[in-house]
Protein backbone atom coordinates (compact mmCIF):
# COMPACT_ATOMS: atom_id res chain seq x y z
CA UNK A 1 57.44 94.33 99.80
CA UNK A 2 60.80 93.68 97.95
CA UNK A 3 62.41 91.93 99.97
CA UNK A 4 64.36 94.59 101.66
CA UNK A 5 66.65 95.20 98.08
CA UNK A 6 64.58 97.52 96.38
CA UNK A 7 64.92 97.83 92.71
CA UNK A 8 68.74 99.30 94.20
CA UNK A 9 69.90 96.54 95.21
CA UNK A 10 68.85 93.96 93.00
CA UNK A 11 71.15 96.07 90.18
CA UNK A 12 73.95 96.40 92.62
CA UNK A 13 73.92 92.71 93.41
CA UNK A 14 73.67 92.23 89.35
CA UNK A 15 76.19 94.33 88.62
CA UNK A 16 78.69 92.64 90.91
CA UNK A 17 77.80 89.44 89.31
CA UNK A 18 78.83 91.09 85.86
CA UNK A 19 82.03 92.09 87.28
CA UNK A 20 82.74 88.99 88.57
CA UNK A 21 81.99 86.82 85.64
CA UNK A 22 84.36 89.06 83.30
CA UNK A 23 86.86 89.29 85.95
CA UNK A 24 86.66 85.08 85.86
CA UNK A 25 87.03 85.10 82.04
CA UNK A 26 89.63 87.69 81.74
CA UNK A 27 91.96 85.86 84.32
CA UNK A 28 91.20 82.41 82.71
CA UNK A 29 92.11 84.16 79.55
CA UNK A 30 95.20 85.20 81.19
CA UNK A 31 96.01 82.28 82.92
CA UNK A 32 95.68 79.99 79.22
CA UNK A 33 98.21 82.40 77.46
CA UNK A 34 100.63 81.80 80.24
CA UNK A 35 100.42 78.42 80.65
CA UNK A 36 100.90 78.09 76.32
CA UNK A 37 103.90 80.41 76.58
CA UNK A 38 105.64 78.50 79.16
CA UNK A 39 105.00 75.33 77.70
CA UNK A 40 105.88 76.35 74.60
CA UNK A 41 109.43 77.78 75.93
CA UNK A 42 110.25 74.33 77.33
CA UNK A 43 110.03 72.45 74.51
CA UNK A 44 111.61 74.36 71.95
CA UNK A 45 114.20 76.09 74.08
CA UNK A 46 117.92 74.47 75.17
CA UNK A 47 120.51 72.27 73.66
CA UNK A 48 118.62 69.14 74.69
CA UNK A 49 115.55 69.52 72.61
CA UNK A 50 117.46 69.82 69.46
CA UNK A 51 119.82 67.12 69.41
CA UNK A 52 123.01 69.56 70.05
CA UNK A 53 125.50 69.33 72.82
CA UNK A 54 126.84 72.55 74.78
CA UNK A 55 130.28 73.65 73.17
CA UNK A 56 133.50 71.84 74.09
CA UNK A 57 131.72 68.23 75.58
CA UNK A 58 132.19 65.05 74.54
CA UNK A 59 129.60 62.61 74.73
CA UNK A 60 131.41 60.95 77.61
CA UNK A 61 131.38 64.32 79.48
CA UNK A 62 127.68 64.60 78.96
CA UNK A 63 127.46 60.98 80.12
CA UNK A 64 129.15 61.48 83.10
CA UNK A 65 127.14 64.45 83.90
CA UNK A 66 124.00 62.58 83.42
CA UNK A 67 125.19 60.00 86.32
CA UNK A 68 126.28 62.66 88.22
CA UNK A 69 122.94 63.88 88.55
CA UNK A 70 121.29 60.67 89.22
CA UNK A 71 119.39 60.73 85.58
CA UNK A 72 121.16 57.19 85.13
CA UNK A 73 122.12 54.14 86.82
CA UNK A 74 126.04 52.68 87.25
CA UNK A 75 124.98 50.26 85.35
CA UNK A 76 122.89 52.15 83.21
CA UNK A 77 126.64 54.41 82.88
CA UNK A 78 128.85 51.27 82.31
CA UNK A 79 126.95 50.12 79.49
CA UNK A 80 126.58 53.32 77.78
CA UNK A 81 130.35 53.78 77.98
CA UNK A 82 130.95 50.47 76.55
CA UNK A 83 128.71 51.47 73.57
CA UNK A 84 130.79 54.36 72.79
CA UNK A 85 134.45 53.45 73.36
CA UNK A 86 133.25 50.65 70.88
């Protein structure tokens, strides 16, 4: 007359739907405080993000570099040279 559940069942079946819904907000919880940490690593972390240069290069070295590693055109690298041998 129950449906088969019984008044068992139907507080089982609730209960795993309570477990579930905190386990959802607990991870998501999780997950945001991650997610803030890394981001907030990145942009405060490393020479780059405060204006600095690693010890012992020259802004040619760093342009070089930056070419190197495909961050910059030749011509985008000529120019830039030009501007500071000048």
């Amino acid at each position: 007359m129950m449906g088969g559940f019984g008044f068992g069942g139907t507080m089982l079946l609730g209960g795993l739907v309570m477990v579930a819904f905190w386990a959802l907000v607990i991870g998501g919880a999780i997950w945001l405080v991650v997610t803030l940490a890394r981001s907030g690593q990145s942009s405060t972390g490393g020479p780059a993000s405060t204006g600095a240069r690693p010890a012992g290069q020259t802004p040619l070295d760093i342009l070089k570099l930056r070419y190197a590693n495909g961050e910059i055109t030749k011509e985008q690298f000529e120019e830039q040279k030009r501007d500071l041998s000048a």
